[in-house]
N, C-alpha and C. Protein backbone atom coordinates (compact mmCIF):
# COMPACT_ATOMS: atom_id res chain seq x y z
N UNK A 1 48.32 24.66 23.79
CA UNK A 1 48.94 24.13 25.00
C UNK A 1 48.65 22.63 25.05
N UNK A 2 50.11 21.65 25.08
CA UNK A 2 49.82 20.17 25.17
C UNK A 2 49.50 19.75 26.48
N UNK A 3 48.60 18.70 26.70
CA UNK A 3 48.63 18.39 28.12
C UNK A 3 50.13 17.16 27.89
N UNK A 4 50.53 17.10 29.05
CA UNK A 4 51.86 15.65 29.04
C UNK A 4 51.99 15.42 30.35
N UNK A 5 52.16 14.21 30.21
CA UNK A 5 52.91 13.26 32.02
C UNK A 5 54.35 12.81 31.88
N UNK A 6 55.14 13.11 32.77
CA UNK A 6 56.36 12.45 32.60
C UNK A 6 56.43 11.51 33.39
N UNK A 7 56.68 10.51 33.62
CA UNK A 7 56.59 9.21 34.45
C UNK A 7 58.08 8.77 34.62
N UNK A 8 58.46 9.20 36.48
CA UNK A 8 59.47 8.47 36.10
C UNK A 8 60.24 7.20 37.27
N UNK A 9 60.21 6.10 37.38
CA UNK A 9 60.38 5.04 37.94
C UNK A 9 61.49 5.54 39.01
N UNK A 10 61.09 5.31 40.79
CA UNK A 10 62.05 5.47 41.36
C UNK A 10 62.66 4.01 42.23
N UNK A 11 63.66 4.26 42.75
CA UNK A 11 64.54 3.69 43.32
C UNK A 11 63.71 3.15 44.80
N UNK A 12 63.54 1.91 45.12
CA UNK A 12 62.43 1.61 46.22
C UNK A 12 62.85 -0.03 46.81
N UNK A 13 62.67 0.20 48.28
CA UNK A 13 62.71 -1.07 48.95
C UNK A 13 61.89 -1.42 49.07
N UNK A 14 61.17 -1.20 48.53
CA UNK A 14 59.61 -1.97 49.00
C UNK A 14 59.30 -2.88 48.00
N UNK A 15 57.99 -3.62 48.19
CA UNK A 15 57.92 -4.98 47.46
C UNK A 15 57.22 -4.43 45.99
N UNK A 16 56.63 -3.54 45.60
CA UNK A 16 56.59 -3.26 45.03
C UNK A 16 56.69 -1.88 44.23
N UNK A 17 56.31 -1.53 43.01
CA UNK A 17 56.89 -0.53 41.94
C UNK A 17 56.32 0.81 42.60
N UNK A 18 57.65 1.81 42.59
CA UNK A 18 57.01 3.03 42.73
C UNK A 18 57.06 4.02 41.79
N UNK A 19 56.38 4.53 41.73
CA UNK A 19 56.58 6.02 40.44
C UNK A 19 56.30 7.68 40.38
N UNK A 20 56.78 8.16 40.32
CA UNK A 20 56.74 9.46 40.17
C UNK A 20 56.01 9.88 39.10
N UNK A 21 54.61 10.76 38.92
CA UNK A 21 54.06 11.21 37.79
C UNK A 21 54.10 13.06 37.79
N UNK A 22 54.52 13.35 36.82
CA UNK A 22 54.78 14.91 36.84
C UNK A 22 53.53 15.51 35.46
N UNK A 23 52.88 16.13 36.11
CA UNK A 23 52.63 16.49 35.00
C UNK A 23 52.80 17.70 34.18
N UNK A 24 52.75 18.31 32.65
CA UNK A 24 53.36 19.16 32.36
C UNK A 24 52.38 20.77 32.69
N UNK A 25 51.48 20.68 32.92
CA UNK A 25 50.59 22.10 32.90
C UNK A 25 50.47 22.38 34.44
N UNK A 26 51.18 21.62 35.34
CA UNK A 26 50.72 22.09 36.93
C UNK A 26 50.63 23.55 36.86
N UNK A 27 51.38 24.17 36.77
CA UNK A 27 51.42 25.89 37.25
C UNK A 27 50.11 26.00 36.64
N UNK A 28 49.52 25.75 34.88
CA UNK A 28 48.21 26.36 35.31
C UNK A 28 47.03 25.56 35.91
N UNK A 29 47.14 24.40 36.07
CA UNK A 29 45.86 23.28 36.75
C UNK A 29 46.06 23.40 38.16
N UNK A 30 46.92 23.83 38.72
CA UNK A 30 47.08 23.66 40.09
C UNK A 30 45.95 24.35 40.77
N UNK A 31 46.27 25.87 40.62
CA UNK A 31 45.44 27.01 40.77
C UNK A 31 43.83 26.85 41.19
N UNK A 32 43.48 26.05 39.62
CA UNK A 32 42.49 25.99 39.30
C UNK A 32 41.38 24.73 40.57
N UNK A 33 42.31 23.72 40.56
CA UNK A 33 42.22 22.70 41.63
C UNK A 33 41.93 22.85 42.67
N UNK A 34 42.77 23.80 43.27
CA UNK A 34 42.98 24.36 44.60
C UNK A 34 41.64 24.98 44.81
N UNK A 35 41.18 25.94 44.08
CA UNK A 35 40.25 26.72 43.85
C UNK A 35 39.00 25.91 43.92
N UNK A 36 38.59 25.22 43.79
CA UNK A 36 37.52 24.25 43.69
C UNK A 36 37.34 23.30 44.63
N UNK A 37 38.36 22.87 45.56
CA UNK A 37 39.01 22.29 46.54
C UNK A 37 38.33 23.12 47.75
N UNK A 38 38.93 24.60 47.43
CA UNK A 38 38.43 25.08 48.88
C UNK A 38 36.96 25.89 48.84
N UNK A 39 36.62 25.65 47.47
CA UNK A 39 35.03 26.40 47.16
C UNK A 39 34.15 24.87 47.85
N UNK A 40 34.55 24.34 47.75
CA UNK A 40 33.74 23.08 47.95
C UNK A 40 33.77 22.77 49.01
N UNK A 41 34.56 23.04 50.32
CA UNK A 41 35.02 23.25 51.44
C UNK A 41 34.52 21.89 51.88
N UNK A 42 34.12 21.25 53.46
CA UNK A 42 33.92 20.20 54.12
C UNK A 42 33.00 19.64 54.15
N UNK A 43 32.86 18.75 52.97
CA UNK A 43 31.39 17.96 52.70
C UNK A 43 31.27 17.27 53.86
N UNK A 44 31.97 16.32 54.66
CA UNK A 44 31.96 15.25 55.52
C UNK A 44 31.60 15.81 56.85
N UNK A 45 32.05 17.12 57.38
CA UNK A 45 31.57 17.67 58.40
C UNK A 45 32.91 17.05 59.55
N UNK A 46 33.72 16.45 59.24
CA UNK A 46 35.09 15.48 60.35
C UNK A 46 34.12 14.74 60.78
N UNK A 47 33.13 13.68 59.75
CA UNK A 47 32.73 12.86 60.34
C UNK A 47 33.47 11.19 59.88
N UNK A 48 34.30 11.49 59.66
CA UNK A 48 35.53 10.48 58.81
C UNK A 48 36.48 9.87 60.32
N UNK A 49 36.90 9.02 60.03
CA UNK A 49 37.96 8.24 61.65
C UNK A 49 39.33 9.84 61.48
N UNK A 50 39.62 10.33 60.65
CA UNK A 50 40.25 11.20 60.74
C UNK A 50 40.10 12.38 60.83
N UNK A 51 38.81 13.03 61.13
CA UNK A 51 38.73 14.18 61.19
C UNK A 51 39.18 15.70 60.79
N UNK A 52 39.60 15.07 59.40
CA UNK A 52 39.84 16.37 58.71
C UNK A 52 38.51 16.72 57.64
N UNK A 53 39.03 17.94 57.72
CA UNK A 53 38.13 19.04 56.21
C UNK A 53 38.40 17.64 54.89
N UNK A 54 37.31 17.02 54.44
CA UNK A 54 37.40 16.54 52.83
C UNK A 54 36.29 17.00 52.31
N UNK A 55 36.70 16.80 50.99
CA UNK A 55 35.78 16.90 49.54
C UNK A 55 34.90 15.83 49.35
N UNK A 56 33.74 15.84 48.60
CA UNK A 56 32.92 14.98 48.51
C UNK A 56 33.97 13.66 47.38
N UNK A 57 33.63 12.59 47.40
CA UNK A 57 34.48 11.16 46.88
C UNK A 57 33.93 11.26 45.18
N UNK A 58 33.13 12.01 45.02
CA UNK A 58 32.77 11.80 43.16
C UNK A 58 33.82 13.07 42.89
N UNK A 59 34.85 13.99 43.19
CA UNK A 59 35.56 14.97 42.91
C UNK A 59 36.23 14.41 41.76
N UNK A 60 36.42 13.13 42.00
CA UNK A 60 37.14 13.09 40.39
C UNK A 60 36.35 12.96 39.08
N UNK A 61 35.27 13.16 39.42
CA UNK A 61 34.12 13.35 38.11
C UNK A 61 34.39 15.11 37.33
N UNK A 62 34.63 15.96 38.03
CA UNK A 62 34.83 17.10 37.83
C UNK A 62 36.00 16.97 36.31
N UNK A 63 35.78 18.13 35.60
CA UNK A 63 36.42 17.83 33.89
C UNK A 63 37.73 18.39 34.31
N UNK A 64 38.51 19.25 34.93
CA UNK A 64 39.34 19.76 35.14
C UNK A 64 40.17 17.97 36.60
N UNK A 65 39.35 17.70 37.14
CA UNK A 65 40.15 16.78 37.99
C UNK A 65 40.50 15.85 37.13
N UNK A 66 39.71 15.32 35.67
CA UNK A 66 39.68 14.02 34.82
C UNK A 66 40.89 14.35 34.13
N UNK A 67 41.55 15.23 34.33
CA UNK A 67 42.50 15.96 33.22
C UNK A 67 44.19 15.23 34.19
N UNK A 68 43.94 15.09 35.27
CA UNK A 68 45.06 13.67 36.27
C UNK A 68 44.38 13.16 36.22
């Protein structure tokens, strides 16, 4: 199984570049993401100006997150 990104440049008024990144294995990384996402549940406690449920900020250290 290859990992791949398709990248593809959209149409935008804004001052600068926007892009679309797809990648090719979502159906099975998604899952897996999700899963780890909600095992890890609310590090912050809604002590953030927004008060939602987040993940701790090193999540992208995780080998499966390094993979986007």
């Amino acid at each position: 199984m290859e990992d791949f990104f398709q990248v593809t440049p959209l149409i935008s008024q804004e001052e600068f570049d926007v892009i679309q990144v797809s990648y090719g294995n979502s159906d099975t990384l998604n899952p897996i993401l999700e899963k780890k996402i909600y095992d890890m549940g609310d590090e912050l406690q809604h002590r953030s100006n927004v008060k939602a449920d987040m993940t701790d900020f090193r999540l992208y250290e995780d080998p499966d997150f390094k993979k986007i």
